[in-house]
PDB file of N, CA and C in Angstrom:
ATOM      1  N   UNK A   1       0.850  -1.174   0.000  1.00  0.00           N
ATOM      2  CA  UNK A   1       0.000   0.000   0.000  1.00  0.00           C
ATOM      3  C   UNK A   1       0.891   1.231   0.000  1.00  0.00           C
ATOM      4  N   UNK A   2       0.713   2.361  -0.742  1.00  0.00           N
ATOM      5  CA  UNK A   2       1.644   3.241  -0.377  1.00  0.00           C
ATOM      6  C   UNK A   2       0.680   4.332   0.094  1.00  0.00           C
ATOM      7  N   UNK A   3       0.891   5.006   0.602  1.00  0.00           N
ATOM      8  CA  UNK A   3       0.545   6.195   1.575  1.00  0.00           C
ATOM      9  C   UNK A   3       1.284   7.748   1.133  1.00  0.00           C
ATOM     10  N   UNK A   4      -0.033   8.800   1.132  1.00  0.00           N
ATOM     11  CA  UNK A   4       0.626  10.050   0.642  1.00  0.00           C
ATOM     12  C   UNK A   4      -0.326  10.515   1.278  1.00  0.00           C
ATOM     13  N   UNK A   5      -0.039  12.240   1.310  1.00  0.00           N
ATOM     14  CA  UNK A   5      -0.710  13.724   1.592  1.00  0.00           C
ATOM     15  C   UNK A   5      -0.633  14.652   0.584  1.00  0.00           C
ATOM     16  N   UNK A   6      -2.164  14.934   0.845  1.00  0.00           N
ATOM     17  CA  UNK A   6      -2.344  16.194  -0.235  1.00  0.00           C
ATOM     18  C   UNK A   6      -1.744  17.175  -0.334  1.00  0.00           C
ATOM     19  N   UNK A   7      -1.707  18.429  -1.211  1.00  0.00           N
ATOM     20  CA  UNK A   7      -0.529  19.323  -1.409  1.00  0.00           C
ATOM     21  C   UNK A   7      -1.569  20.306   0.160  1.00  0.00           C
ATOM     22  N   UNK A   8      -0.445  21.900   0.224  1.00  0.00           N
ATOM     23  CA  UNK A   8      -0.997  21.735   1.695  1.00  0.00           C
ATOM     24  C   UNK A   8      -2.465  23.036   1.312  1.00  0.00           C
ATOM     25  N   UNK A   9      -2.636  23.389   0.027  1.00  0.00           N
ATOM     26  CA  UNK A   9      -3.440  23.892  -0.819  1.00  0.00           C
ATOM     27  C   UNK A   9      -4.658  23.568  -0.795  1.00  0.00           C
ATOM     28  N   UNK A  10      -4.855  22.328  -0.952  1.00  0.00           N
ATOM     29  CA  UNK A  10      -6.104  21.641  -0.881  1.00  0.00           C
ATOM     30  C   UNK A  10      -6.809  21.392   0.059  1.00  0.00           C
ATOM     31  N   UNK A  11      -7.662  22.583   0.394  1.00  0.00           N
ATOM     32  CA  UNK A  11      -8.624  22.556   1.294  1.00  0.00           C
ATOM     33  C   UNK A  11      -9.585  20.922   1.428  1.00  0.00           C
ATOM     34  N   UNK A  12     -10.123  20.280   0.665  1.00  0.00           N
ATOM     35  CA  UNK A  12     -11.271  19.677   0.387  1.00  0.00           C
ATOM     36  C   UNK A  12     -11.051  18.337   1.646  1.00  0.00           C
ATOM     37  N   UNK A  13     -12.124  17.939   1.794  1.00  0.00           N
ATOM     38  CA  UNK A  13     -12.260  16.758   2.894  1.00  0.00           C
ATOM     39  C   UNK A  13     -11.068  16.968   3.843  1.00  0.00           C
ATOM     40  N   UNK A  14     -11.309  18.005   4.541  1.00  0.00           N
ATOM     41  CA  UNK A  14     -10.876  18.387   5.652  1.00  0.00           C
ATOM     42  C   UNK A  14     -10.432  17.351   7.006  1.00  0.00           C
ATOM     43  N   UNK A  15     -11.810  16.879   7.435  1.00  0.00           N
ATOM     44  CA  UNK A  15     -12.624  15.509   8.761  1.00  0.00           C
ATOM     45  C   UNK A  15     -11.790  14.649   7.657  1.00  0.00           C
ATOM     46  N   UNK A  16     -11.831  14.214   7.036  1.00  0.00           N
ATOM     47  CA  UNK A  16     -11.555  12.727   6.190  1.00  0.00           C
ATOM     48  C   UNK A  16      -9.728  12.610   6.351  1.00  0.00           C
ATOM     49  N   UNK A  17      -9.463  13.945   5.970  1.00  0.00           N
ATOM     50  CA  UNK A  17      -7.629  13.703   5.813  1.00  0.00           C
ATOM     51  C   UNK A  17      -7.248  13.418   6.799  1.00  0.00           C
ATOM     52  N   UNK A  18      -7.786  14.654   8.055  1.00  0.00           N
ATOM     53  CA  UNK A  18      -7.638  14.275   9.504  1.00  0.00           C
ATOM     54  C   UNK A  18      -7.851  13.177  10.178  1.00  0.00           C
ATOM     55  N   UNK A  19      -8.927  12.532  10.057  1.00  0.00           N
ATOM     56  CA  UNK A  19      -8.988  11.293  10.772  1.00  0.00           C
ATOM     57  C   UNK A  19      -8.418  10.209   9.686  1.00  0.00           C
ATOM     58  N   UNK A  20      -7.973  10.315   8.575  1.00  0.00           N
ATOM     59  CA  UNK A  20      -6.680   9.275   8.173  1.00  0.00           C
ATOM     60  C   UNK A  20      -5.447   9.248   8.691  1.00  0.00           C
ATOM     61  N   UNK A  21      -5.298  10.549   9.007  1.00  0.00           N
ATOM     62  CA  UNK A  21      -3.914  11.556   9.280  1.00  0.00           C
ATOM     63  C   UNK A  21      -3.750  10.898  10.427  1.00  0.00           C
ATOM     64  N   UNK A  22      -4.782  10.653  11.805  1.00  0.00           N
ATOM     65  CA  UNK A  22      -4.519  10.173  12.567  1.00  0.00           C
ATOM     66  C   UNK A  22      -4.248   8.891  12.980  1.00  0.00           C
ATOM     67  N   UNK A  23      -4.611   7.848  12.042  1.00  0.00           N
ATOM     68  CA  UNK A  23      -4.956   6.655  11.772  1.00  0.00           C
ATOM     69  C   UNK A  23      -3.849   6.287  11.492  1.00  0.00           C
ATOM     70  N   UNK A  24      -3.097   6.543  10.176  1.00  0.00           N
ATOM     71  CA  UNK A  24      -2.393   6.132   9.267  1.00  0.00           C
ATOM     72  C   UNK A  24      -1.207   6.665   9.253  1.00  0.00           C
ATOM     73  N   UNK A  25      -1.199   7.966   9.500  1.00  0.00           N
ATOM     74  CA  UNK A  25       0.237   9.039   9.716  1.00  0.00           C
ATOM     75  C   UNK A  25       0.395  10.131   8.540  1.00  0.00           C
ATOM     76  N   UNK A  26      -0.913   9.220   7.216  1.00  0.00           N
ATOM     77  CA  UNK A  26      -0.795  10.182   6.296  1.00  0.00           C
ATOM     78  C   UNK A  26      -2.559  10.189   5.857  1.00  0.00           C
ATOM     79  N   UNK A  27      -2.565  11.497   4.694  1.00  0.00           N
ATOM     80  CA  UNK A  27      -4.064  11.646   4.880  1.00  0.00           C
ATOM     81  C   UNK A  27      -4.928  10.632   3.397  1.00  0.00           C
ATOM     82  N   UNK A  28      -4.082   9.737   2.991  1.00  0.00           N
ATOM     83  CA  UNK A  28      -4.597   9.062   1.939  1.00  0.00           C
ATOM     84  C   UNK A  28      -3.789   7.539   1.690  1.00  0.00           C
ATOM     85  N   UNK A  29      -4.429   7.146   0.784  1.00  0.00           N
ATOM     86  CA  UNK A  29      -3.533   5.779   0.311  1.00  0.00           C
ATOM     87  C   UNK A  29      -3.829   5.025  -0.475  1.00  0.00           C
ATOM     88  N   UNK A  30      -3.547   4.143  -1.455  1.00  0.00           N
ATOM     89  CA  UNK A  30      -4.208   3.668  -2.672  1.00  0.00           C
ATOM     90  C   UNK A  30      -4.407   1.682  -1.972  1.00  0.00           C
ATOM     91  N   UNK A  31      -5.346   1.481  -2.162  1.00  0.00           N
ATOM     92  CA  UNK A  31      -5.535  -0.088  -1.432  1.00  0.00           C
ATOM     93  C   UNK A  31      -4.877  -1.066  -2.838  1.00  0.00           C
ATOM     94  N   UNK A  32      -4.509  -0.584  -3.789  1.00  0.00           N
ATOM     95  CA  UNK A  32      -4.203  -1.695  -4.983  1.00  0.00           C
ATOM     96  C   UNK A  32      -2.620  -0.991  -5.665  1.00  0.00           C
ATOM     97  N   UNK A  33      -1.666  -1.929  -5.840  1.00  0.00           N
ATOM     98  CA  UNK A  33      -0.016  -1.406  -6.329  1.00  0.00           C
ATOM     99  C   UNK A  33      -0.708  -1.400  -8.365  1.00  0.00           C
ATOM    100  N   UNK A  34      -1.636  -1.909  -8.787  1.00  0.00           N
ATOM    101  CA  UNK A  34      -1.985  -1.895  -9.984  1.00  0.00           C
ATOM    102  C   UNK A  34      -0.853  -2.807 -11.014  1.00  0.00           C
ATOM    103  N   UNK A  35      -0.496  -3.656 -10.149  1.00  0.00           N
ATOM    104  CA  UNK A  35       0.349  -4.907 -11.010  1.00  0.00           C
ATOM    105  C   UNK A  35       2.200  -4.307 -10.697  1.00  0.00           C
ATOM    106  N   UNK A  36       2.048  -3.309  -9.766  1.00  0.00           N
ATOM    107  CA  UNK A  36       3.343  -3.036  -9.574  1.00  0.00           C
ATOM    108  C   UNK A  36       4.112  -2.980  -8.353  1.00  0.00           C
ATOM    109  N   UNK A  37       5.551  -3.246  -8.375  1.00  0.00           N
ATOM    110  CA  UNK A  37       5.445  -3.099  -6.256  1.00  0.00           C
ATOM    111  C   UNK A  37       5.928  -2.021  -5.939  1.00  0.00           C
ATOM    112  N   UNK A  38       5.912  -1.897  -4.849  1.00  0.00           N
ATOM    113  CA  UNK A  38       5.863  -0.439  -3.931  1.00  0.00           C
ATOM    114  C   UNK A  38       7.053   0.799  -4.400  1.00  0.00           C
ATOM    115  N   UNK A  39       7.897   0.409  -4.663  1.00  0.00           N
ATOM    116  CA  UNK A  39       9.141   1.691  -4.878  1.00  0.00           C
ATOM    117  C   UNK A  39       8.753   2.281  -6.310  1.00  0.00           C
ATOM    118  N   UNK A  40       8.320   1.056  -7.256  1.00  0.00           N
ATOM    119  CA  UNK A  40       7.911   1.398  -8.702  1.00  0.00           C
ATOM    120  C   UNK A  40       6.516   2.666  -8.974  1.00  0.00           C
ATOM    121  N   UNK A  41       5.609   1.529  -7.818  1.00  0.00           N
ATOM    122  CA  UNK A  41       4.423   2.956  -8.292  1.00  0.00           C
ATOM    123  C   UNK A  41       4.714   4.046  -7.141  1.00  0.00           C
ATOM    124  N   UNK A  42       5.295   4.132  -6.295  1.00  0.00           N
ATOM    125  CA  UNK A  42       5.762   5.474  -5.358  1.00  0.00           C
ATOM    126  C   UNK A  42       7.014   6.170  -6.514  1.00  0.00           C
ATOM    127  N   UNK A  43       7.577   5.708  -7.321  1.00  0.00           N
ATOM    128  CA  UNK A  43       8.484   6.477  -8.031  1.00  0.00           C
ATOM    129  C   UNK A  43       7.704   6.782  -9.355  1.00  0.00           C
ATOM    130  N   UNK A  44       6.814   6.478  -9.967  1.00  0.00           N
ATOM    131  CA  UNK A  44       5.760   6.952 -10.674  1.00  0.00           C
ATOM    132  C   UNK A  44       4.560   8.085  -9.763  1.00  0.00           C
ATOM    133  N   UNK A  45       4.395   7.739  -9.092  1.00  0.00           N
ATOM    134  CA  UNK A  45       3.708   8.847  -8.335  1.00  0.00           C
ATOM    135  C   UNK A  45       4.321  10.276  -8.081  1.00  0.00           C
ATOM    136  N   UNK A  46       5.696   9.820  -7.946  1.00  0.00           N
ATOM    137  CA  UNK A  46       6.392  11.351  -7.746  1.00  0.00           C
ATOM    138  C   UNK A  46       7.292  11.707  -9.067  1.00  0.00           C
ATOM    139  N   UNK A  47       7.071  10.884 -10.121  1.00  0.00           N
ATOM    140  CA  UNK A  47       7.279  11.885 -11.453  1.00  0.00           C
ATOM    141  C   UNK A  47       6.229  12.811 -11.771  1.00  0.00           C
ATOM    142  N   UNK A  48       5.016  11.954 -11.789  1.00  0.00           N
ATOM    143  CA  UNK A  48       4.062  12.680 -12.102  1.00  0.00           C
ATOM    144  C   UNK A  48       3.426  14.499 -10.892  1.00  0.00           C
ATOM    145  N   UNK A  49       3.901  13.737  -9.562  1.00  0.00           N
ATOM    146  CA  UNK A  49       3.931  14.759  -8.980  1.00  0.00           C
ATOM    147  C   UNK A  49       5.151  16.047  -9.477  1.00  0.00           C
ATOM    148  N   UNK A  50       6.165  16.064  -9.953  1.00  0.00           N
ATOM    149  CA  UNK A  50       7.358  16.727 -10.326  1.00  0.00           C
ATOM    150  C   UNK A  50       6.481  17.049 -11.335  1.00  0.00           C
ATOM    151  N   UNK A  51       6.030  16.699 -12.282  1.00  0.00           N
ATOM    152  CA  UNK A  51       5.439  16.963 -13.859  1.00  0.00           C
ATOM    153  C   UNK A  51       5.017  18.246 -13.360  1.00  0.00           C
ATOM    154  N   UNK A  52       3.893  17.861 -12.502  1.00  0.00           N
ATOM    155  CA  UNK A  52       2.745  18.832 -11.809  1.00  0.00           C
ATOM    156  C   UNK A  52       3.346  20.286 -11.470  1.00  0.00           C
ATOM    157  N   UNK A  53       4.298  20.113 -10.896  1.00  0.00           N
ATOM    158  CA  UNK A  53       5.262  21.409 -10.408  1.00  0.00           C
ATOM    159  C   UNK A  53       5.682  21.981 -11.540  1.00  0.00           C
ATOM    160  N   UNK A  54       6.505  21.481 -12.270  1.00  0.00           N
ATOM    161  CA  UNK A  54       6.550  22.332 -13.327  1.00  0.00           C
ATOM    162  C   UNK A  54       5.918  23.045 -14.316  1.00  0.00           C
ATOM    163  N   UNK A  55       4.171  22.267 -14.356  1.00  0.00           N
ATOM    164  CA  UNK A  55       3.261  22.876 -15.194  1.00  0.00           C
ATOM    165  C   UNK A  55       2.798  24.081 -14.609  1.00  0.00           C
ATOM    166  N   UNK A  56       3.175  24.521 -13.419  1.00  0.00           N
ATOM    167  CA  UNK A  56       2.238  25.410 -12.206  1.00  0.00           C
ATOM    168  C   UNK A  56       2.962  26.316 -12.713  1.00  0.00           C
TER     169      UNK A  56
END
């Protein structure tokens, strides 16, 4: 499972991040690797996060 937090921008589901936040340590997480293991789709997750930055 990998585990992330929203940028700190994103107001939306406030109660929801928080009580993951407290749960989990972070405010989200994907329940399926999608045929891949953990370092692969966490290092796809943060290209695409980098992409993101640079389009801003």
């Amino acid at each position: 499972m990998v585990f992330y937090d929203y940028k700190m921008s994103n107001k939306k589901h406030r109660v929801g991040k928080s009580f993951s936040k407290a749960l989990s340590g972070s405010e989200a997480a994907l329940p399926d690797l999608f045929g891949m293991n953990v370092d692969e789709l966490a290092e796809l997750m943060n290209k695409w996060k980098d992409k993101n930055r640079l389009q801003q």
